[in-house]
Protein backbone atom coordinates (compact mmCIF):
# COMPACT_ATOMS: atom_id res chain seq x y z
CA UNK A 1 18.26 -10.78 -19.75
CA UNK A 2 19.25 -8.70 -16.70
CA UNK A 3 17.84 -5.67 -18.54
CA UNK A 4 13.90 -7.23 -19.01
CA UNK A 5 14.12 -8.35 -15.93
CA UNK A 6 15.06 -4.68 -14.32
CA UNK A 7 12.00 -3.13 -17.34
CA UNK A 8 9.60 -6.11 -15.40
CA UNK A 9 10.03 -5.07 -12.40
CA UNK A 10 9.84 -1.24 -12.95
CA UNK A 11 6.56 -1.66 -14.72
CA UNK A 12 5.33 -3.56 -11.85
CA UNK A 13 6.51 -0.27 -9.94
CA UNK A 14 4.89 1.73 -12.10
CA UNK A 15 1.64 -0.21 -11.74
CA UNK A 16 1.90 -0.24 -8.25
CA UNK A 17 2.19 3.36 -8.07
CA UNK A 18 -0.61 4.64 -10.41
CA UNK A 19 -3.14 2.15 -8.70
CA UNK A 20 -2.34 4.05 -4.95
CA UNK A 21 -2.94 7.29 -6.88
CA UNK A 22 -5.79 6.65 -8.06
CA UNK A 23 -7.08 5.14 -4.84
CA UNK A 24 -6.07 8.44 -3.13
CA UNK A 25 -7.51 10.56 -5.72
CA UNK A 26 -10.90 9.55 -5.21
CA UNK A 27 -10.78 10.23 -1.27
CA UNK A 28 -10.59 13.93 -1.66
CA UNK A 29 -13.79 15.58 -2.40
CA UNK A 30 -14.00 15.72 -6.28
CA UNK A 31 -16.07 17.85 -9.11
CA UNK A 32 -18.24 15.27 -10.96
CA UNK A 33 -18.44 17.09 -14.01
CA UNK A 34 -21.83 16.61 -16.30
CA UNK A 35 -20.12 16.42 -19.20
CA UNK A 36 -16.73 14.59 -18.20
CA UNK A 37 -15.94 11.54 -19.97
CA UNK A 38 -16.25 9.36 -16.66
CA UNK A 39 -15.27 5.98 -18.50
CA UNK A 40 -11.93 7.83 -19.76
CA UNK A 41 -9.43 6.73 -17.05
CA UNK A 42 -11.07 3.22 -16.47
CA UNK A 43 -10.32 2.62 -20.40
CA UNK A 44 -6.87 4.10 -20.64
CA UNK A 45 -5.80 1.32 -17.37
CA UNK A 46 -7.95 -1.28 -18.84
CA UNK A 47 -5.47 -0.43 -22.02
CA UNK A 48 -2.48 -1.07 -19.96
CA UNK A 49 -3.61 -3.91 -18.32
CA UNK A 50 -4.65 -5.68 -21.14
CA UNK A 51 -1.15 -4.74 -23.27
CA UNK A 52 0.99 -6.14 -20.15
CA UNK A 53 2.30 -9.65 -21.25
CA UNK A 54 0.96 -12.38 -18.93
CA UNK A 55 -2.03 -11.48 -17.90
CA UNK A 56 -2.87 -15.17 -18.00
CA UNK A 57 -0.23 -17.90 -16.81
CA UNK A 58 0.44 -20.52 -20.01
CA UNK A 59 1.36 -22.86 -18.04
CA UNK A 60 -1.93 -22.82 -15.85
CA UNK A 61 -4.45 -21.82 -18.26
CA UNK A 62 -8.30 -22.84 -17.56
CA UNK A 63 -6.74 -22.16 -13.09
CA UNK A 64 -5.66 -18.28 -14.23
CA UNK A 65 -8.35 -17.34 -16.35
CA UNK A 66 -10.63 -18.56 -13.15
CA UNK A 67 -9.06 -16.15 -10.80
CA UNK A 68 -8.91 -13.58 -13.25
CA UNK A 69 -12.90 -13.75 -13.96
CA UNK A 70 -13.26 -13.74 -10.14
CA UNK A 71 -10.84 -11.23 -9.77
CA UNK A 72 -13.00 -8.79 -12.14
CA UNK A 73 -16.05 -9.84 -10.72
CA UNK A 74 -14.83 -8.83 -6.88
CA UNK A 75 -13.36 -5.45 -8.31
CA UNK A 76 -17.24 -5.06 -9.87
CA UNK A 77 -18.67 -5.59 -6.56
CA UNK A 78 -16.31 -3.16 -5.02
CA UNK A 79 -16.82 -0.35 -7.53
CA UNK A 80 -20.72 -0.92 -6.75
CA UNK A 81 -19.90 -0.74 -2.92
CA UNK A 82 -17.99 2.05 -3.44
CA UNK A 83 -20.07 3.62 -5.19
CA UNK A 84 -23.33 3.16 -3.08
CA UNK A 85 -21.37 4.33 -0.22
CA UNK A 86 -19.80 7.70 -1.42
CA UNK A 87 -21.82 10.95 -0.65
CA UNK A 88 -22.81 13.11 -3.45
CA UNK A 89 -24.08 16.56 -3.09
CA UNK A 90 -24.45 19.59 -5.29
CA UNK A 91 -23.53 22.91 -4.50
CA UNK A 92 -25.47 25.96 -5.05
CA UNK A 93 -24.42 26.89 -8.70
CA UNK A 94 -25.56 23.67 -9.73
CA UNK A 95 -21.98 21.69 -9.64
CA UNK A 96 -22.11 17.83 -8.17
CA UNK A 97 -19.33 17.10 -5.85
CA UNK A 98 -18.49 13.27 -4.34
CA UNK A 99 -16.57 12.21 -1.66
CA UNK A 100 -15.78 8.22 -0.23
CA UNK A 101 -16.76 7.61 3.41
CA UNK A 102 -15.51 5.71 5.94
CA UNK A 103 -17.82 3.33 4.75
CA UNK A 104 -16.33 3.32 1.33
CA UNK A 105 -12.97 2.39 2.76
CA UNK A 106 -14.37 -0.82 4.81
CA UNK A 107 -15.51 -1.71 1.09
CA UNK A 108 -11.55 -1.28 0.12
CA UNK A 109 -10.83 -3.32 2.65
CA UNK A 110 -12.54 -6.10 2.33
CA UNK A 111 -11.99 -6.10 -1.32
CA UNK A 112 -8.35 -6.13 -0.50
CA UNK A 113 -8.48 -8.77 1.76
CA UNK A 114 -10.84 -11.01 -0.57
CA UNK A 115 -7.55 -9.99 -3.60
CA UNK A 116 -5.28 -11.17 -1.17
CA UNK A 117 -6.61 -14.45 -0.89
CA UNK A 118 -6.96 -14.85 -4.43
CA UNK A 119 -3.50 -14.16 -4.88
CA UNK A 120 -2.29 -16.47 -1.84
CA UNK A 121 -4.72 -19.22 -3.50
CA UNK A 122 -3.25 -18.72 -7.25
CA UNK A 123 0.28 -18.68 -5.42
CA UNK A 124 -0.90 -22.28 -3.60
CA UNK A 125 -1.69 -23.65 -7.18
CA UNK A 126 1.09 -22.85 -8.83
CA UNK A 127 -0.38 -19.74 -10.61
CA UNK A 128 2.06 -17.08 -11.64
CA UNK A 129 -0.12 -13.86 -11.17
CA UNK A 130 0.70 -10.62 -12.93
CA UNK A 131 -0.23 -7.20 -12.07
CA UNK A 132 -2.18 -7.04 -15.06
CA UNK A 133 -4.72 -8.33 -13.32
CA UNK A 134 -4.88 -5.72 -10.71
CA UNK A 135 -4.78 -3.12 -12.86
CA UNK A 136 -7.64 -5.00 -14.89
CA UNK A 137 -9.90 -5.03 -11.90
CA UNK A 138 -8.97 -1.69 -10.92
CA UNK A 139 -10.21 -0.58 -14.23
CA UNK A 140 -13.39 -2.62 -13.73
CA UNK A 141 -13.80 -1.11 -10.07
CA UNK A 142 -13.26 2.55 -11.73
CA UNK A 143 -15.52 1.94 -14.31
CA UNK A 144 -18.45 0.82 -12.59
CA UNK A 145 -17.70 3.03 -9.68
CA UNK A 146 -17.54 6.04 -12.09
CA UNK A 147 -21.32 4.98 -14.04
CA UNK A 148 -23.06 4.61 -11.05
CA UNK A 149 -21.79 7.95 -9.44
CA UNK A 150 -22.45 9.58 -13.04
CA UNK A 151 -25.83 7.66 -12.91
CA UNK A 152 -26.73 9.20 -9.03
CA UNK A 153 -25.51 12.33 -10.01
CA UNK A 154 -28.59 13.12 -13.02
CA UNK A 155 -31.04 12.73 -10.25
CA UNK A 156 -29.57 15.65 -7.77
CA UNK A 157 -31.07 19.42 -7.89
CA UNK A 158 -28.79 21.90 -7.21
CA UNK A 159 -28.64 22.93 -3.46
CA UNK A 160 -30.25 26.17 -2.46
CA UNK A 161 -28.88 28.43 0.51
CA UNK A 162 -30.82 28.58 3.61
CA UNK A 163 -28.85 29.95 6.06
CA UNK A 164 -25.41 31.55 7.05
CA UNK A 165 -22.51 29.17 5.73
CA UNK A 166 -19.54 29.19 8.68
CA UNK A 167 -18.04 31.80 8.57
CA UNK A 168 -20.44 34.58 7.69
CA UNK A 169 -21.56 37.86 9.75
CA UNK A 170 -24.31 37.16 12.05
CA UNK A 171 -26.44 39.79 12.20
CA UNK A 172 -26.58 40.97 16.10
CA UNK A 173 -28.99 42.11 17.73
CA UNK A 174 -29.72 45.83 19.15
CA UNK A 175 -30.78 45.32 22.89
CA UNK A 176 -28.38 44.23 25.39
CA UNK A 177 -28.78 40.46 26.58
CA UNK A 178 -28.70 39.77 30.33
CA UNK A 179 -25.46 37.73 31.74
């Protein structure tokens, strides 16, 4: 008994830990490769999420399967949010970069704060909540994140140089200037 509960609570860990990775990752400026299967890691934790046992409380059925569709449907509307509010640019051999603003992490926020409610309000019913279901809307807020970035991307042209980066020699000029 002691042992499951010791495996429950690493996995909870675990979960804990791969959704603040992920979160991190996609603050650094990132490569949004053309040909990248973009729905890859939103599948693999939508996987794990939906293996975890209780990802819906028994003993409150119809109460946890409500705050898991609203759940998934605040992690859409984040990934959108996110999504809408992360530059995009391409570089000059072609290759589309993204990066989350400051803007993008209000989004976070709020979407935090909204999950935090939802688990306070599940907690006030009675509602044991798993992190399944974070994981399950992380996946969701990956996924449509991730198609609507890959979706932006197709419309870019690759960026042309038109002047000196930072950095380079300025060319100076031959007379003398006047101090």
């Amino acid at each position: 008994m002691e042992f499951a509960r010791e495996a429950a609570r690493d996995s909870r860990q675990f979960d804990h830990l791969n959704v603040v990775l992920v979160i991190v990752r996609q603050f650094r400026a990132q490569q949004i490769g053309t040909g990248r299967r973009w729905w890859l890691l939103p599948a693999v934790l939508g996987f794990v999420a939906l293996r975890e046992p209780g990802l819906v409380d028994s003993h409150h059925p119809t109460t946890s399967v409500t705050l898991l569709v609203v759940e998934l449907l605040v992690g859409l509307a984040m990934g959108a949010g996110w999504a809408w509010t992360t530059r995009i640019w391409t570089e000059s051999d072609g290759t589309v970069w993204s990066k989350s603003t400051r803007t993008s992490a209000v989004v976070w926020v709020v979407g935090i704060a909204v999950r935090v409610g939802l688990y306070a309000l599940g907690a006030a019913l009675g509602v044991h909540q798993h992190g399944s279901a974070l994981l399950a809307a992380l996946a969701v807020t990956l996924l449509v994140r991730s198609g609507i970035l890959y979706w932006r991307s197709q419309s870019l042209t690759p960026a042309t140089a038109t002047g000196p980066a930072y950095g380079d020699r300025m060319a100076r000029s031959a007379r003398k200037e006047r101090v």
